[in-house]
PDB file of N, CA and C in Angstrom:
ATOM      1  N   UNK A   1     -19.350 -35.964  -3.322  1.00  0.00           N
ATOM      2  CA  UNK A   1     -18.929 -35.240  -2.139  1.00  0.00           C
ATOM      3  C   UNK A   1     -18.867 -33.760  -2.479  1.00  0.00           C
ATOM      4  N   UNK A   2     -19.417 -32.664  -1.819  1.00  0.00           N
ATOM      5  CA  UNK A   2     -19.279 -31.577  -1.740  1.00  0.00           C
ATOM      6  C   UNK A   2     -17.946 -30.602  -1.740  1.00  0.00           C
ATOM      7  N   UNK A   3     -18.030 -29.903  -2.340  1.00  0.00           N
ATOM      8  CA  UNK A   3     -16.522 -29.448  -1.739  1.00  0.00           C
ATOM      9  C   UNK A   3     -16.420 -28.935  -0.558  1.00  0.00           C
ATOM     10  N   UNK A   4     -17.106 -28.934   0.427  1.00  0.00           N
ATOM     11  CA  UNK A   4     -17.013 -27.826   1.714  1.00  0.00           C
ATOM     12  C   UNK A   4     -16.810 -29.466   2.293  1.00  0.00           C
ATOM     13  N   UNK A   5     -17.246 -30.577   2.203  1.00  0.00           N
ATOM     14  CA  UNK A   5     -16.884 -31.407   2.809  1.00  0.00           C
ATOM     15  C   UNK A   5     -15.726 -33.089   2.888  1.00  0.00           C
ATOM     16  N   UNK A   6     -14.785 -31.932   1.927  1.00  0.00           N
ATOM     17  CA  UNK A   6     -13.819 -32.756   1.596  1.00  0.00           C
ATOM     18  C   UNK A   6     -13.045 -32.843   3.125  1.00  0.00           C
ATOM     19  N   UNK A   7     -12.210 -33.426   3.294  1.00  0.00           N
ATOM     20  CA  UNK A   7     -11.442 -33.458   4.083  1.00  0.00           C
ATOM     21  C   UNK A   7     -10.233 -32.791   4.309  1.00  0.00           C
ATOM     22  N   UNK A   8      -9.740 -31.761   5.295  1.00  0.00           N
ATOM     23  CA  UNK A   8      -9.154 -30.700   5.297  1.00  0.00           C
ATOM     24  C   UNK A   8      -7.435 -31.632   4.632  1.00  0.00           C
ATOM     25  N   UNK A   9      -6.503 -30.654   4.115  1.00  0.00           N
ATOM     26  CA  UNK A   9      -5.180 -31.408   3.772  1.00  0.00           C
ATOM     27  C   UNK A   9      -4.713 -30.735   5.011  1.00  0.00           C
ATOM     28  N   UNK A  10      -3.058 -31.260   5.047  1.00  0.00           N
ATOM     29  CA  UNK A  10      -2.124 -31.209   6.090  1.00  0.00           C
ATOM     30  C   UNK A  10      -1.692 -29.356   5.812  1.00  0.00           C
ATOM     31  N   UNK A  11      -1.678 -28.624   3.851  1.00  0.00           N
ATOM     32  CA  UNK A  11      -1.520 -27.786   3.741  1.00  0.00           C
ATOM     33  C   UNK A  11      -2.344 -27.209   3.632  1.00  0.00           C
ATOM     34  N   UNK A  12      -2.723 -25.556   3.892  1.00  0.00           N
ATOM     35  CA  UNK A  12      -3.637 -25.098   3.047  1.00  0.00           C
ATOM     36  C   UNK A  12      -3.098 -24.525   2.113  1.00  0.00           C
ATOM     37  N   UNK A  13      -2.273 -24.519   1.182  1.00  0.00           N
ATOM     38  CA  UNK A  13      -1.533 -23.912   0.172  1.00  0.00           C
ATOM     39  C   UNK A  13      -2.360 -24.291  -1.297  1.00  0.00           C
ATOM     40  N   UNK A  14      -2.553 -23.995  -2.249  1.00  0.00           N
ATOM     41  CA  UNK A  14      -3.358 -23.811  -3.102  1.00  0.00           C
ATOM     42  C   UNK A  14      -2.338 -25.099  -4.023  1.00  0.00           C
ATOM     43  N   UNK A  15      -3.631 -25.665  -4.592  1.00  0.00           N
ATOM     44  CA  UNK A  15      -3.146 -26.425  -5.354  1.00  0.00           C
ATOM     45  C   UNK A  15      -2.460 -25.547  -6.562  1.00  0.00           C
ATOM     46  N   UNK A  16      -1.603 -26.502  -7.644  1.00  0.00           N
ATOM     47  CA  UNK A  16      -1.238 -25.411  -8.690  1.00  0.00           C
ATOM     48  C   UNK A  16      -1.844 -25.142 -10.041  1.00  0.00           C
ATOM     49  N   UNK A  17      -2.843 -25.654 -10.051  1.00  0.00           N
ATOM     50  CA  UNK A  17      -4.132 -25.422 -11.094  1.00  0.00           C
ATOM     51  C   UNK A  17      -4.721 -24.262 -10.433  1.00  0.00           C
ATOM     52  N   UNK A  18      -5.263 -23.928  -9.265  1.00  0.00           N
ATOM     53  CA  UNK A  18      -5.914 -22.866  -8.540  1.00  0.00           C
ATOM     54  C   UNK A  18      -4.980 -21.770  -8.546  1.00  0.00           C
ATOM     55  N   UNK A  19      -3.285 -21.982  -8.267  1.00  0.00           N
ATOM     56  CA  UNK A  19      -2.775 -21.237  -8.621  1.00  0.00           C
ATOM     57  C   UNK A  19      -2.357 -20.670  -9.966  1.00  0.00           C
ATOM     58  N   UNK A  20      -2.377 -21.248 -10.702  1.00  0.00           N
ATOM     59  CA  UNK A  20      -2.322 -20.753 -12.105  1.00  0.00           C
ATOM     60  C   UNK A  20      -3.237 -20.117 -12.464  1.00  0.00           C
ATOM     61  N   UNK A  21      -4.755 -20.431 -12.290  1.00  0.00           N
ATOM     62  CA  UNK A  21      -5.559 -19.711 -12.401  1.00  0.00           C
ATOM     63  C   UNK A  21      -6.303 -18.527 -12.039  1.00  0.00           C
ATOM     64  N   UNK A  22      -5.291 -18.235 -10.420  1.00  0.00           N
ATOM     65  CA  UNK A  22      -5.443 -16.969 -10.269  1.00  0.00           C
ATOM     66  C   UNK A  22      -4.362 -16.044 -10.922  1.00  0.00           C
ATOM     67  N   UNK A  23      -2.990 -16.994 -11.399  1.00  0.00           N
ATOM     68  CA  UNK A  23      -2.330 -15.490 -11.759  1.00  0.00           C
ATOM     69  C   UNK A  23      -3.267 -15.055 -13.170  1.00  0.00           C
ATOM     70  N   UNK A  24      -3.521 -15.930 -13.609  1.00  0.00           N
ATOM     71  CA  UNK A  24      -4.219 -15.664 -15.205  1.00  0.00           C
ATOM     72  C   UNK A  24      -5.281 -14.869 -15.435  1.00  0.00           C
ATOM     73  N   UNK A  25      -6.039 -14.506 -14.109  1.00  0.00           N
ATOM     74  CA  UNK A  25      -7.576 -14.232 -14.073  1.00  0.00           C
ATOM     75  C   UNK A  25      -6.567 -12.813 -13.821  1.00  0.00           C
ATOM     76  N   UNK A  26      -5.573 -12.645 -12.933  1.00  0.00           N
ATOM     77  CA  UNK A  26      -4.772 -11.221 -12.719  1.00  0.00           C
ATOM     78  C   UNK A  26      -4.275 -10.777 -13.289  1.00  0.00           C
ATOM     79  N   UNK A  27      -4.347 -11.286 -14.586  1.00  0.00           N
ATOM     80  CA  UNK A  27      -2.856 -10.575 -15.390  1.00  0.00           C
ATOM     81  C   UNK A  27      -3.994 -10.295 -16.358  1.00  0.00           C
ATOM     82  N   UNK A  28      -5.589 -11.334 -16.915  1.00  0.00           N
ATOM     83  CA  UNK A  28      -6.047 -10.578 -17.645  1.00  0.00           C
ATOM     84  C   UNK A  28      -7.124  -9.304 -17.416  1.00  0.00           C
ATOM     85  N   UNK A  29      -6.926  -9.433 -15.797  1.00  0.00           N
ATOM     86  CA  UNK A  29      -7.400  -7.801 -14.641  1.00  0.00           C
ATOM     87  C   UNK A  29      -6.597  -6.677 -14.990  1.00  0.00           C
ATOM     88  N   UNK A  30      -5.573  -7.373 -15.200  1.00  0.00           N
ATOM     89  CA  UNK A  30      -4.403  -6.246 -15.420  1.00  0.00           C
ATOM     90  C   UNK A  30      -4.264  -5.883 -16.705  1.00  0.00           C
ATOM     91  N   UNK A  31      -4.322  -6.244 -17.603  1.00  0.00           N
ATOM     92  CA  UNK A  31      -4.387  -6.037 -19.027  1.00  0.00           C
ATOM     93  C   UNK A  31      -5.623  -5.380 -19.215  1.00  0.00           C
ATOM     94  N   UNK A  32      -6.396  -5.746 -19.128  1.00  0.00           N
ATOM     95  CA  UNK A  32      -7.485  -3.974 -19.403  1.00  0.00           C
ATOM     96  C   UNK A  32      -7.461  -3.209 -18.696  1.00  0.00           C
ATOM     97  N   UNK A  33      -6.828  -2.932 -17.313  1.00  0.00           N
ATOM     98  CA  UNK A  33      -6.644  -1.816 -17.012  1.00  0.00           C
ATOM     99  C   UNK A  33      -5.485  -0.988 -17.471  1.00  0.00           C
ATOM    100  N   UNK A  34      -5.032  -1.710 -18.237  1.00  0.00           N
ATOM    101  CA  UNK A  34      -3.686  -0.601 -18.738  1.00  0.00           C
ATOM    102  C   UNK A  34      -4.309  -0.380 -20.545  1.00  0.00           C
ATOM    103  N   UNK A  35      -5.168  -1.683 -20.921  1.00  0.00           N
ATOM    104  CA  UNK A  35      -5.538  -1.240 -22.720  1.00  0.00           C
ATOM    105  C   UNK A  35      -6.296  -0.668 -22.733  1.00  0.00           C
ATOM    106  N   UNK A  36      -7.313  -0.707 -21.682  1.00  0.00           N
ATOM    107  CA  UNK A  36      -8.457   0.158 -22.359  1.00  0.00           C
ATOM    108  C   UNK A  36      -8.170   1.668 -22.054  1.00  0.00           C
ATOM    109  N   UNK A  37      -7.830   2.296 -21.101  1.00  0.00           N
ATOM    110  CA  UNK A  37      -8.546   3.560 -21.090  1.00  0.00           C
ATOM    111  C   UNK A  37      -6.965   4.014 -22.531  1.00  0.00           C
ATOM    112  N   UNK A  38      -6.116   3.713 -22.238  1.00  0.00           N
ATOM    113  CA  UNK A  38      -4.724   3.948 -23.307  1.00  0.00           C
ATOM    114  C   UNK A  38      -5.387   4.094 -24.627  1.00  0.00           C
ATOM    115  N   UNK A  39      -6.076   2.789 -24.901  1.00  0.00           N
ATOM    116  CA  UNK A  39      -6.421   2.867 -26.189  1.00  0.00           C
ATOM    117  C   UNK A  39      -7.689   4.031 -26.556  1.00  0.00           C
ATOM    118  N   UNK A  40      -8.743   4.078 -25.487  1.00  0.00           N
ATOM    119  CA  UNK A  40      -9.854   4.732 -25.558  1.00  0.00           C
ATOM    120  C   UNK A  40      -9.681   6.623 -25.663  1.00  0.00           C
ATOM    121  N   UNK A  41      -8.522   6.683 -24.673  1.00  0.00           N
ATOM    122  CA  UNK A  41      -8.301   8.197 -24.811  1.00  0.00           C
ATOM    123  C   UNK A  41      -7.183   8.411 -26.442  1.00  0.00           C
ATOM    124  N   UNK A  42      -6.219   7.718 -26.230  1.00  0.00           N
ATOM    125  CA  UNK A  42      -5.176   7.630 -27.504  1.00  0.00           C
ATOM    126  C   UNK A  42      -6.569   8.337 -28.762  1.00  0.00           C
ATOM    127  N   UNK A  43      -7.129   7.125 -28.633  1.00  0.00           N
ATOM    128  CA  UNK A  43      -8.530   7.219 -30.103  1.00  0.00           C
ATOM    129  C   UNK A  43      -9.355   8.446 -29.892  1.00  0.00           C
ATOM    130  N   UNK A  44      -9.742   8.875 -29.092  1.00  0.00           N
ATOM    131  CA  UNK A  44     -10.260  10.227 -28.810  1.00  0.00           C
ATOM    132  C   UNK A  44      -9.542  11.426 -29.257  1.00  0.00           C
ATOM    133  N   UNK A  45      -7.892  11.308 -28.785  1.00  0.00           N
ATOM    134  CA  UNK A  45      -6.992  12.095 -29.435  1.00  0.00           C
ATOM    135  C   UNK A  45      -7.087  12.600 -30.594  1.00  0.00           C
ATOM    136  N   UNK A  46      -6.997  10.930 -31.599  1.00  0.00           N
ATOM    137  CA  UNK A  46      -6.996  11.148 -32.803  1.00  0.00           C
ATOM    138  C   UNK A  46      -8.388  11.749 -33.748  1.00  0.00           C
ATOM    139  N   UNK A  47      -9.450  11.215 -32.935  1.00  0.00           N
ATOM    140  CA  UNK A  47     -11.021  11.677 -33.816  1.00  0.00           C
ATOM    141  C   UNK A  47     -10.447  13.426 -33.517  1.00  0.00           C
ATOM    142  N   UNK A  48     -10.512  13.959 -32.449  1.00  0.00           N
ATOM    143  CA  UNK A  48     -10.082  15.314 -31.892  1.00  0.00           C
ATOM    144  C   UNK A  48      -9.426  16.070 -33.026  1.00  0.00           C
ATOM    145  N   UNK A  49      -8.113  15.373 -33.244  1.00  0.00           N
ATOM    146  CA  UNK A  49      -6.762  16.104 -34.053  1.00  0.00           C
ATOM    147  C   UNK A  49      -7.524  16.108 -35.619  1.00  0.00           C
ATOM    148  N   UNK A  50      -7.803  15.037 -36.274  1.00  0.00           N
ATOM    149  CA  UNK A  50      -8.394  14.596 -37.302  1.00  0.00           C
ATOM    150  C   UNK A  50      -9.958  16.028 -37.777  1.00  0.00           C
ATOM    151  N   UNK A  51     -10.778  16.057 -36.316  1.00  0.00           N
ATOM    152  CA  UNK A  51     -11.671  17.652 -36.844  1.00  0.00           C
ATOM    153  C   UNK A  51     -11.016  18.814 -36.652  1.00  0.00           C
ATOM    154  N   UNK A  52      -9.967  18.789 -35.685  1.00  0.00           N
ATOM    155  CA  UNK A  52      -9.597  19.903 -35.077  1.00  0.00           C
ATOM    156  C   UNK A  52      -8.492  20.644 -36.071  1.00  0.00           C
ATOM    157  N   UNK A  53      -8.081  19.445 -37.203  1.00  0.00           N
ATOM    158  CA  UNK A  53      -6.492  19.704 -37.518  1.00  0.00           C
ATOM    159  C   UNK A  53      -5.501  20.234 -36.659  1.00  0.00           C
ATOM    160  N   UNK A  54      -5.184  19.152 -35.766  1.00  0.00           N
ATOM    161  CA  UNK A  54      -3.991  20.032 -35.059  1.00  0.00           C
ATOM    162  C   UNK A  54      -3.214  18.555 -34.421  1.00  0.00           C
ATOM    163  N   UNK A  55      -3.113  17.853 -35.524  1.00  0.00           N
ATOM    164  CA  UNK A  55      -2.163  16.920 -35.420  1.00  0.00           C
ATOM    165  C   UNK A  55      -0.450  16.988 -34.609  1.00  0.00           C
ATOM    166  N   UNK A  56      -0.356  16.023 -33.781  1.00  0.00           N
ATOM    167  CA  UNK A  56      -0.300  15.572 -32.847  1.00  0.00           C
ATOM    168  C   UNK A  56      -0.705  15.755 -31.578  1.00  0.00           C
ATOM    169  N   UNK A  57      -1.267  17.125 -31.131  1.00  0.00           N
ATOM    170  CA  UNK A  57      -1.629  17.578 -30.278  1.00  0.00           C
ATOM    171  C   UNK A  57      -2.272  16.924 -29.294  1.00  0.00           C
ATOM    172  N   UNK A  58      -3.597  16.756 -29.832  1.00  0.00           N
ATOM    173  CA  UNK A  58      -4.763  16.302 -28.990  1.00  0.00           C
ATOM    174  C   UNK A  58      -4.037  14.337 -29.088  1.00  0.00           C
ATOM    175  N   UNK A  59      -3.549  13.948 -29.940  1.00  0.00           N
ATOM    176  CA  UNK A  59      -3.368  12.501 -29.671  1.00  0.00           C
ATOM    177  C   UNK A  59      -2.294  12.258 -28.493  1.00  0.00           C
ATOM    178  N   UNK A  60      -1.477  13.567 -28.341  1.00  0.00           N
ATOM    179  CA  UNK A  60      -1.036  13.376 -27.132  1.00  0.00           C
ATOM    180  C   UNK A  60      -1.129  13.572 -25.999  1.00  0.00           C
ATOM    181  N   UNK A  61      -2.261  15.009 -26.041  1.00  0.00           N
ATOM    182  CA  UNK A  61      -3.033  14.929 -24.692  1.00  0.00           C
ATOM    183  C   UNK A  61      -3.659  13.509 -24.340  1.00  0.00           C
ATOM    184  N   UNK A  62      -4.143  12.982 -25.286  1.00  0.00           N
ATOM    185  CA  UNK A  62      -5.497  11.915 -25.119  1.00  0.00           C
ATOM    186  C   UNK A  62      -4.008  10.882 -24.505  1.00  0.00           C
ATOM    187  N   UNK A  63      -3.180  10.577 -25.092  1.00  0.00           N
ATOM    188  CA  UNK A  63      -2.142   9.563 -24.392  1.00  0.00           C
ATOM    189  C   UNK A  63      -1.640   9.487 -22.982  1.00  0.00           C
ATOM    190  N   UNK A  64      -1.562  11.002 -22.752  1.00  0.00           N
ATOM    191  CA  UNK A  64      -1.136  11.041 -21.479  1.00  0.00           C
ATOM    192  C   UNK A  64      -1.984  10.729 -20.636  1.00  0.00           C
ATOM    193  N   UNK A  65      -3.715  11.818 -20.723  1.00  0.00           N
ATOM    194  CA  UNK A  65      -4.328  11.211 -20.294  1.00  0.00           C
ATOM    195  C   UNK A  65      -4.870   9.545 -19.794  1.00  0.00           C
ATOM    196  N   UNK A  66      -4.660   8.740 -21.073  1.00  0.00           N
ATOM    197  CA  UNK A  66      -4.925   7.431 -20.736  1.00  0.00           C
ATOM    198  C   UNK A  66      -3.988   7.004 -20.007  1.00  0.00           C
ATOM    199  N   UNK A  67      -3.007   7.407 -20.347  1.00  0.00           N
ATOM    200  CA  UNK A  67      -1.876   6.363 -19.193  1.00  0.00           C
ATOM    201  C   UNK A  67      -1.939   7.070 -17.831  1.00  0.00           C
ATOM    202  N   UNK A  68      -2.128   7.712 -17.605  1.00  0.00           N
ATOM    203  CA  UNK A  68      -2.245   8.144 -16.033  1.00  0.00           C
ATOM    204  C   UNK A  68      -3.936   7.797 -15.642  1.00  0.00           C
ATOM    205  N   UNK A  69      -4.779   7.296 -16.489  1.00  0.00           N
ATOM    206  CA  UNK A  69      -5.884   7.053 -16.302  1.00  0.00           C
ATOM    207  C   UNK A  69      -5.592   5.220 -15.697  1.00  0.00           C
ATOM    208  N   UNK A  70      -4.751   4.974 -16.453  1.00  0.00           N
ATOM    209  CA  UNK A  70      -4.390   3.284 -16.776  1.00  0.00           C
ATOM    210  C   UNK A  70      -3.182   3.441 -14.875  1.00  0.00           C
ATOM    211  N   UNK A  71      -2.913   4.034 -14.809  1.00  0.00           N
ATOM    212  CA  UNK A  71      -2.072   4.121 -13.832  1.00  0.00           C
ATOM    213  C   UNK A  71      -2.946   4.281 -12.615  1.00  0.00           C
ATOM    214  N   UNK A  72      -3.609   4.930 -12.606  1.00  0.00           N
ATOM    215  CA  UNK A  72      -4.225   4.890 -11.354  1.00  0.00           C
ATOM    216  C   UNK A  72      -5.362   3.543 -10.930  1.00  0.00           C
ATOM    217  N   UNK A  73      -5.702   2.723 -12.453  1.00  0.00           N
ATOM    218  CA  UNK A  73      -6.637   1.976 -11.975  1.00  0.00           C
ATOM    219  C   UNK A  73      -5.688   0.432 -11.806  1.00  0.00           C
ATOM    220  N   UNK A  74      -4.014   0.129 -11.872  1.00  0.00           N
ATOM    221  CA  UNK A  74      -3.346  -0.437 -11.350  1.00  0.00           C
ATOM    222  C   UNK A  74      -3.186   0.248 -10.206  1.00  0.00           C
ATOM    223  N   UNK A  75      -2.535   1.151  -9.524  1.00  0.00           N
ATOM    224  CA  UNK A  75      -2.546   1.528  -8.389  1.00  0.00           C
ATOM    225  C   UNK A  75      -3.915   1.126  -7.253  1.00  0.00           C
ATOM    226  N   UNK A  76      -4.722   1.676  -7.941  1.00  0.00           N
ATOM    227  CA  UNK A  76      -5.885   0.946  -7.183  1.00  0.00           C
ATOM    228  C   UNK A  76      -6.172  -0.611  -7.092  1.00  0.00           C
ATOM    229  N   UNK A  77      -5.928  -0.943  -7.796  1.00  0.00           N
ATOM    230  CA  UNK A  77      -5.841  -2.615  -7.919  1.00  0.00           C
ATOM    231  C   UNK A  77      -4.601  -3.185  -6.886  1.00  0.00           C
ATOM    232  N   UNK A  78      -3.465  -2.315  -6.637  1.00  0.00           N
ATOM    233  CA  UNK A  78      -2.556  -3.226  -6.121  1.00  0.00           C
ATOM    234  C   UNK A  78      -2.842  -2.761  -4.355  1.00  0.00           C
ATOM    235  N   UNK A  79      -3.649  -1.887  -4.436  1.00  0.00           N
ATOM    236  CA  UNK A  79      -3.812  -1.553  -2.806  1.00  0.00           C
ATOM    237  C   UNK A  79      -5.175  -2.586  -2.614  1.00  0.00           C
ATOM    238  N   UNK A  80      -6.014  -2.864  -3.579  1.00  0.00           N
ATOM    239  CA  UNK A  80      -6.891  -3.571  -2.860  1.00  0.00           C
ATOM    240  C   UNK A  80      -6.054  -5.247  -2.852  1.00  0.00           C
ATOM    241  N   UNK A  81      -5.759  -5.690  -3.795  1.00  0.00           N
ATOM    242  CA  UNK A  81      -4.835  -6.848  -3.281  1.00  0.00           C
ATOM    243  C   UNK A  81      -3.821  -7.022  -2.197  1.00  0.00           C
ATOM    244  N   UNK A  82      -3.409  -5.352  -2.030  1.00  0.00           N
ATOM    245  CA  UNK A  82      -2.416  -5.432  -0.495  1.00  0.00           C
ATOM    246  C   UNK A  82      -3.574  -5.408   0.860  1.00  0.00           C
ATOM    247  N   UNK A  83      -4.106  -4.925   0.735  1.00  0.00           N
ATOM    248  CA  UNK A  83      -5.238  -5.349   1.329  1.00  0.00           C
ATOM    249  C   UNK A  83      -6.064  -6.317   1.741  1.00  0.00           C
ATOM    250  N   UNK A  84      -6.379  -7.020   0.805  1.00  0.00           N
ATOM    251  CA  UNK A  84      -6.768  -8.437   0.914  1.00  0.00           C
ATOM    252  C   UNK A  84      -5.910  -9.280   1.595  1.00  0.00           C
ATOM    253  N   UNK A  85      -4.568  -9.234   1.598  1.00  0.00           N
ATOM    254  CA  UNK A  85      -3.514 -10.169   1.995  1.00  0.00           C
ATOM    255  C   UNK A  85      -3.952  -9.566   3.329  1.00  0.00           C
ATOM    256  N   UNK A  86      -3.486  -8.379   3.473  1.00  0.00           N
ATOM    257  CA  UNK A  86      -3.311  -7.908   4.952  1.00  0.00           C
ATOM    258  C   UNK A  86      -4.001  -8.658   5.928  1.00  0.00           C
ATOM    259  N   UNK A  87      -5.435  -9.084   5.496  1.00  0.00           N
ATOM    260  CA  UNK A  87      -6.488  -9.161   6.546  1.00  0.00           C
ATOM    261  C   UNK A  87      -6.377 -10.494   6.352  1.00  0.00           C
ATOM    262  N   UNK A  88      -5.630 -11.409   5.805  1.00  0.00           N
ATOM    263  CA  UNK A  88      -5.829 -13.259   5.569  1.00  0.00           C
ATOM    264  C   UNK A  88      -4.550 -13.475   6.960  1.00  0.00           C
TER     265      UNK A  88
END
């Protein structure tokens, strides 16, 4: 049997395998948007400070940078999920 032609249930509420598996697929959405650019600028910092000699400097520009880099691509993530709801 197909899945489009199962027979509708009394709920449409997600089973809890489907639900588990979306928080999991979201949380590991969410986890690179906060490691990578953090880690990617952080490391830029340091190659920077390391030719530049000017230790701590640039590793903390590069930090801030990433986290407000990491911040905006949760922010964007939680408006398109408010979004998505909106229109269901």
């Amino acid at each position: 049997m197909k899945r489009d032609e199962r027979p509708a249930s009394s709920t449409d509420a997600p089973s809890q395998g489907d639900a588990t598996g979306g928080v999991l697929a979201s949380l590991a959405d969410t986890t690179w948007r906060v490691a990578v650019p953090t880690v990617l600028f952080s490391g830029l910092g340091i190659f920077a400070d390391n030719k530049l000699r000017t230790m701590p400097l640039c590793t903390i520009i590069g930090l801030v940078i990433g986290l407000v880099a990491a911040g905006a691509l949760i922010w964007h993530q939680v408006q398109n999920v408010t979004k998505s709801e909106d229109t269901k």
